[in-house]
N, C-alpha and C. Protein backbone atom coordinates (compact mmCIF):
# COMPACT_ATOMS: atom_id res chain seq x y z
N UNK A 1 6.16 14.82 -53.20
CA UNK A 1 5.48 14.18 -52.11
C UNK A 1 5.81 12.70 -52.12
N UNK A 2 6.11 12.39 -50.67
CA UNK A 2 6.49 11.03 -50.74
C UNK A 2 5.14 9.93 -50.89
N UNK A 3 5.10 8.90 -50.94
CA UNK A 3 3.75 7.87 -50.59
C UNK A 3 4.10 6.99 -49.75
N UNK A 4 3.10 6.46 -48.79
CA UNK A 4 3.23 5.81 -47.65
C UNK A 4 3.18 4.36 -48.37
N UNK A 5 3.63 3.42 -47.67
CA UNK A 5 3.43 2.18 -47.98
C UNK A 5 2.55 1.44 -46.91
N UNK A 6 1.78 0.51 -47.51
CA UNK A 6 0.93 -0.07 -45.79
C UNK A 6 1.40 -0.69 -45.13
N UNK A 7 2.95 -0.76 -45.30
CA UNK A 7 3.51 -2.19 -44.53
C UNK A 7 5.02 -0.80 -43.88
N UNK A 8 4.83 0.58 -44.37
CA UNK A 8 5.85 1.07 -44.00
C UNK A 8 6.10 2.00 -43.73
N UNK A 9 7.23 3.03 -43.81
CA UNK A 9 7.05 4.67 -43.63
C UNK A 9 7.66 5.49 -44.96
N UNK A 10 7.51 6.42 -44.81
CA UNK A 10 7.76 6.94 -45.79
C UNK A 10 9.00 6.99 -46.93
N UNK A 11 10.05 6.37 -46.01
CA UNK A 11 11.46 6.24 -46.96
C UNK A 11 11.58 5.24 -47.20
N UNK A 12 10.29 3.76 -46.84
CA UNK A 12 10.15 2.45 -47.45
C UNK A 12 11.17 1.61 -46.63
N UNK A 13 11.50 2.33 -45.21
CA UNK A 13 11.46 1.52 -44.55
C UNK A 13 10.36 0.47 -43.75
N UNK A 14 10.38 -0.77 -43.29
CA UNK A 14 9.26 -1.45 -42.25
C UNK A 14 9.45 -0.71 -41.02
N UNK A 15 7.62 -0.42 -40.69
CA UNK A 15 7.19 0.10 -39.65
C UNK A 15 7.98 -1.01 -38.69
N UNK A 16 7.86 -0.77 -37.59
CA UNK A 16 8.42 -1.62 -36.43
C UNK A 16 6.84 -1.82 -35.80
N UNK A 17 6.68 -3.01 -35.47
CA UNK A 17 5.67 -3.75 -34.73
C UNK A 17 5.71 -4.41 -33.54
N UNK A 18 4.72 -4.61 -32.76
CA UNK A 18 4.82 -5.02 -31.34
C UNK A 18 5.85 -6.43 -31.61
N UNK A 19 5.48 -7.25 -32.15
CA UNK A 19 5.98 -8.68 -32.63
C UNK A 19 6.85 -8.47 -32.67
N UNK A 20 8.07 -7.12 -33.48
CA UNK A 20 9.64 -7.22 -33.75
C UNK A 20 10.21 -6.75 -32.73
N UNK A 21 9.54 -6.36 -31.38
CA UNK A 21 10.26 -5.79 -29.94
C UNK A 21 10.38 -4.30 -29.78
N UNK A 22 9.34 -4.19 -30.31
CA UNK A 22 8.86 -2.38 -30.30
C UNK A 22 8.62 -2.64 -29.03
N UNK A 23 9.59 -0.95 -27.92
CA UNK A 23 9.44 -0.72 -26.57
C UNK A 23 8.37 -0.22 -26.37
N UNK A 24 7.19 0.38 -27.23
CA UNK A 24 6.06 1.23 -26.94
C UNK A 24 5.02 0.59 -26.64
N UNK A 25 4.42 1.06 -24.82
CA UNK A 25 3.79 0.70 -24.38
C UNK A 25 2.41 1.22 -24.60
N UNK A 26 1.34 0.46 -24.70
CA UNK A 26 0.57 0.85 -25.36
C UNK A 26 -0.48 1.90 -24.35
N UNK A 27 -0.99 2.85 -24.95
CA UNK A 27 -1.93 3.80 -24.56
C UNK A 27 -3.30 3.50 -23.36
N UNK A 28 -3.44 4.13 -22.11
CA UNK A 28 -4.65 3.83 -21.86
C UNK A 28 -5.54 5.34 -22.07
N UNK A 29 -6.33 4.75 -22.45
CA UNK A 29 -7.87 5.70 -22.53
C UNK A 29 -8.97 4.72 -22.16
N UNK A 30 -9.80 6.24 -22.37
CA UNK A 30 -11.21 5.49 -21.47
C UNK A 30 -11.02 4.68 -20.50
N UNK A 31 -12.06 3.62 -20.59
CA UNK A 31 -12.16 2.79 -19.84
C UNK A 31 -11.38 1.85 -18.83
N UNK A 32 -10.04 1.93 -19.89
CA UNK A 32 -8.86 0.89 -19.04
C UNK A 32 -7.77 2.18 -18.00
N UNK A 33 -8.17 3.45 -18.60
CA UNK A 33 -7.56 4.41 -17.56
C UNK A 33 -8.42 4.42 -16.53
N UNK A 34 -9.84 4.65 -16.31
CA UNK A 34 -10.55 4.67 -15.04
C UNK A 34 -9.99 3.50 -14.19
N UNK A 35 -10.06 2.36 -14.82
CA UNK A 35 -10.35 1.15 -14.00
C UNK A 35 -9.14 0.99 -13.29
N UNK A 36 -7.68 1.37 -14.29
CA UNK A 36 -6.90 1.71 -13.32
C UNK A 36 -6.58 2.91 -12.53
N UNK A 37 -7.26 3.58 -12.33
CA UNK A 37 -6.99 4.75 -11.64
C UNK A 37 -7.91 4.24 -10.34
N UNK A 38 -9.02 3.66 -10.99
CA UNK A 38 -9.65 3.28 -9.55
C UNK A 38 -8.76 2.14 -9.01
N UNK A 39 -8.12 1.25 -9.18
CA UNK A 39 -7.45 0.19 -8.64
C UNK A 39 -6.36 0.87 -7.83
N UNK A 40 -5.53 2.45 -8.41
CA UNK A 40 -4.27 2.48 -7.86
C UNK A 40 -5.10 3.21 -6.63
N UNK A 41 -6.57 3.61 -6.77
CA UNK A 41 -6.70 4.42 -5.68
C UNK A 41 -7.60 3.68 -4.50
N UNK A 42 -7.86 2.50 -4.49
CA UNK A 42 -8.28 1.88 -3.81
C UNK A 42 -7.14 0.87 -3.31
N UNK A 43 -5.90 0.89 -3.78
CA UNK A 43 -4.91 0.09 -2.69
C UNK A 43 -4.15 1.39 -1.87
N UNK A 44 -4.37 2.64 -2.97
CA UNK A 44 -3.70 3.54 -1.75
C UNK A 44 -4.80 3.68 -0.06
N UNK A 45 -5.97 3.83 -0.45
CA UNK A 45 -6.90 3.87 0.45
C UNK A 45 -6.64 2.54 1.58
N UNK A 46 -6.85 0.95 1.07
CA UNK A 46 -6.23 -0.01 1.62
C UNK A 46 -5.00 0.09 2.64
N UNK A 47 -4.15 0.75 2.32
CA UNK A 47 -2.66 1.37 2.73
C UNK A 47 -2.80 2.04 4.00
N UNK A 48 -3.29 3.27 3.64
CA UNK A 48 -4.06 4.09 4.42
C UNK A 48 -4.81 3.64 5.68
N UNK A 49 -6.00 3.18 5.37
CA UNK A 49 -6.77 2.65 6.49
C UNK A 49 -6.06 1.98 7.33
N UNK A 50 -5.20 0.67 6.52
CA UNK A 50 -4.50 0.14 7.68
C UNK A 50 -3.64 0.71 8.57
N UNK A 51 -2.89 1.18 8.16
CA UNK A 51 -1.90 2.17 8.50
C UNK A 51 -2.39 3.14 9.39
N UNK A 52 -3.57 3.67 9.55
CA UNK A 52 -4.27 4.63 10.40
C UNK A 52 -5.00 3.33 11.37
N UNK A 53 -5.17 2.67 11.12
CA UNK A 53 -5.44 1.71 12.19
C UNK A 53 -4.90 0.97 13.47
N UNK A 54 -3.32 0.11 12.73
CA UNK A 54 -2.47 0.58 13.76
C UNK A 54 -2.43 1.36 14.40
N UNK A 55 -1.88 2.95 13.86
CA UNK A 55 -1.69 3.63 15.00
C UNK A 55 -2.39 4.00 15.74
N UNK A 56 -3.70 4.03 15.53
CA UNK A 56 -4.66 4.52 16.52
C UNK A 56 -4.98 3.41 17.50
N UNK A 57 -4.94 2.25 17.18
CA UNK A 57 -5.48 1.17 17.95
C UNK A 57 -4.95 1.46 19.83
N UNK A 58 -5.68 1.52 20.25
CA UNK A 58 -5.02 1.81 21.56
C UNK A 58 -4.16 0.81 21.95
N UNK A 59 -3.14 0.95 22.85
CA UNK A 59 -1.92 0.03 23.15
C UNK A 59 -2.93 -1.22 24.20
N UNK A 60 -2.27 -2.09 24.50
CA UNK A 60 -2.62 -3.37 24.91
C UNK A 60 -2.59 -3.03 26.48
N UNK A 61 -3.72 -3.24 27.25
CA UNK A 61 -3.70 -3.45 28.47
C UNK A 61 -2.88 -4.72 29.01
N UNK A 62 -2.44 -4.30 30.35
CA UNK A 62 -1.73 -5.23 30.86
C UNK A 62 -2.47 -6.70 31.15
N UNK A 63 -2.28 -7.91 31.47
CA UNK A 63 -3.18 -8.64 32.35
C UNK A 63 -3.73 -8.32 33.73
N UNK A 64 -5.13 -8.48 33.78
CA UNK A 64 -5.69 -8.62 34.61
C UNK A 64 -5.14 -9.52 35.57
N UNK A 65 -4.63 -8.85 36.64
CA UNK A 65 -4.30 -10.13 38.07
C UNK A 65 -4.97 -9.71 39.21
N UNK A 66 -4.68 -10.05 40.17
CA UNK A 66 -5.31 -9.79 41.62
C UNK A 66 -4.42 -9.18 42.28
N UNK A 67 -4.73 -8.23 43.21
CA UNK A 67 -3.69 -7.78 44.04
C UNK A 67 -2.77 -8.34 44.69
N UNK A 68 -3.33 -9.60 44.89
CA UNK A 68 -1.95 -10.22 45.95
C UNK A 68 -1.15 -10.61 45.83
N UNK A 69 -0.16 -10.35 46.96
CA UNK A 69 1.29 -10.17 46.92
C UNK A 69 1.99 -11.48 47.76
N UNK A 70 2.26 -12.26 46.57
CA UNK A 70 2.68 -13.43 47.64
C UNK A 70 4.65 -13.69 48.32
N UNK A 71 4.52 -13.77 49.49
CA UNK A 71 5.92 -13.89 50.48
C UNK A 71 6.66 -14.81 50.16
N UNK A 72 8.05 -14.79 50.15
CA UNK A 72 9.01 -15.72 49.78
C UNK A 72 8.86 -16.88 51.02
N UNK A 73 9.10 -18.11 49.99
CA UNK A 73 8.84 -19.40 51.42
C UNK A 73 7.73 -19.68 51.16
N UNK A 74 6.69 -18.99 50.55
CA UNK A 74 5.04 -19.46 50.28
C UNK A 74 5.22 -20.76 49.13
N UNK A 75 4.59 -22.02 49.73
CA UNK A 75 4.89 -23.40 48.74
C UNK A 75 3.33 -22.88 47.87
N UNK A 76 3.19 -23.41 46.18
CA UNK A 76 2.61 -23.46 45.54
C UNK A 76 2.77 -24.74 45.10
N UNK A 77 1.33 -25.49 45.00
CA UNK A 77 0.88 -26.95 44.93
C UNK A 77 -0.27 -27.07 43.79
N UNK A 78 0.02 -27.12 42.65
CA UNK A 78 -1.07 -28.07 41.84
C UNK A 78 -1.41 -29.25 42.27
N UNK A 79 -3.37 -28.54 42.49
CA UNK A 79 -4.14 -30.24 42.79
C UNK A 79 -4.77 -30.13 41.40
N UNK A 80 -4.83 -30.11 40.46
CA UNK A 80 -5.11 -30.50 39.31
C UNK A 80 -6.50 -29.51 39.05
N UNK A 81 -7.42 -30.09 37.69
CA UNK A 81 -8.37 -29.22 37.40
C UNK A 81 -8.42 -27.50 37.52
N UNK A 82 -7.38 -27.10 36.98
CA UNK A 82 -6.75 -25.55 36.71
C UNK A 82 -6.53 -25.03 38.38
N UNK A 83 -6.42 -25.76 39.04
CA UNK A 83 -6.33 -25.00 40.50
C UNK A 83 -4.87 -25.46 41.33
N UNK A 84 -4.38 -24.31 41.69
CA UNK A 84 -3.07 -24.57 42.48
C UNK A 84 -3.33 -23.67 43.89
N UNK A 85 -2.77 -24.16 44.72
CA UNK A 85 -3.23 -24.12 46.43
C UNK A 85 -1.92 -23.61 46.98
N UNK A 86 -1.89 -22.15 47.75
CA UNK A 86 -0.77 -21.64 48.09
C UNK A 86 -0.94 -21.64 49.77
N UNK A 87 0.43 -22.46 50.45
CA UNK A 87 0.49 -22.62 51.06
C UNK A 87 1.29 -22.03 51.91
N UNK A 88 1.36 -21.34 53.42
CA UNK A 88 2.19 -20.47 54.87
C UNK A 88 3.78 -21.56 54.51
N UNK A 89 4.36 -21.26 54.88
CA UNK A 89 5.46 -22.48 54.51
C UNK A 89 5.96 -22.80 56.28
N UNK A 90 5.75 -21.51 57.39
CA UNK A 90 5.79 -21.73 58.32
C UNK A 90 5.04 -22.74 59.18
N UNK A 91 3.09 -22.29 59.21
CA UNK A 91 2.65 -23.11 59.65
C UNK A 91 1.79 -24.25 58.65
N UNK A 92 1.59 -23.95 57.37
CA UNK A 92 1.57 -24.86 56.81
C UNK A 92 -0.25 -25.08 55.96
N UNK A 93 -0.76 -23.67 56.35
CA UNK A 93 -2.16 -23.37 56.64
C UNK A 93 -2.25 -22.98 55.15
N UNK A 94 -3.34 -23.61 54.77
CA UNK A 94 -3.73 -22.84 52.83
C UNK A 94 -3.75 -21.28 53.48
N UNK A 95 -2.98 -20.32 52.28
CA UNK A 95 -3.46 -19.06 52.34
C UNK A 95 -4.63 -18.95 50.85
N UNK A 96 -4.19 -19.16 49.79
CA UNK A 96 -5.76 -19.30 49.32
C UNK A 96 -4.92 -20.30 47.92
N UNK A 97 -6.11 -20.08 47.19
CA UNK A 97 -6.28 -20.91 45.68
C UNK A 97 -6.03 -20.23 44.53
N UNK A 98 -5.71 -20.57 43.40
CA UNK A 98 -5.52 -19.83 42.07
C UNK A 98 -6.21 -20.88 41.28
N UNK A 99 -7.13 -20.55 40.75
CA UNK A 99 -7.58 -21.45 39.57
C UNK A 99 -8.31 -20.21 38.13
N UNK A 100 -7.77 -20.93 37.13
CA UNK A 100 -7.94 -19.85 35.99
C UNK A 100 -8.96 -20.36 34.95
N UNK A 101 -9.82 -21.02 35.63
CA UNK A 101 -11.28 -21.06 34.65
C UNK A 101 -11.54 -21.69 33.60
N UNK A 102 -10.05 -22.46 33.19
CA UNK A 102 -10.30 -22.94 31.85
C UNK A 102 -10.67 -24.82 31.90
N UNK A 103 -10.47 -24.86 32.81
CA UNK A 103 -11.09 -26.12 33.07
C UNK A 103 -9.52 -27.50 32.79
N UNK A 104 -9.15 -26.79 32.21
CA UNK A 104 -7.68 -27.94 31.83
C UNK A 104 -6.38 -28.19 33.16
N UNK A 105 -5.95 -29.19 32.61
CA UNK A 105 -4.91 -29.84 33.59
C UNK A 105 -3.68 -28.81 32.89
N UNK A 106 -3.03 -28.60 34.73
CA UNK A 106 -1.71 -28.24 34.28
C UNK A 106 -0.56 -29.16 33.62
């Protein structure tokens, strides 16, 4: 029977130690396996949700405009305070106004 040494293995060679560039990664149990099991499974979930979010998100409505259809030759005139004044180009008569609520200068 051989005898172990505390510093070695059995043929009196040195054990190999983390310090001399031993590749062996060390063991999880218990506690440090849950915690990562819960971590890998809460970024897969993260992943997930988003990812199901996108796609479901319904696509983007167009802008809201007004029906009207304005004629070539129609002059458009900024008088300032978000409002521009569309004008007949024939006789010269406002056909109407555009102003977009935000209160700012063009």
């Amino acid at each position: 029977m051989s005898q172990h040494d505390s510093r070695g293995t059995a043929d009196g060679r040195a054990a190999a130690s983390p310090a001399q560039g031993s590749k062996v990664a060390p063991r999880l149990t218990g506690v440090s396996l849950l915690r990562r099991s819960s971590t890998v499974l809460m970024a897969v979930l993260v992943v997930l949700a988003t990812v199901g979010f996108v796609v479901t998100a319904s696509p983007a409505k167009p802008a809201g405009a007004t029906t009207t259809v304005f004629q070539s030759g129609q002059v458009f005139a900024s008088v300032g305070f978000s409002t521009v004044n569309v004008y007949d180009s024939q006789s010269g008569s406002l056909v109407t106004s555009l102003t977009d609520s935000t209160g700012e200068p063009y």
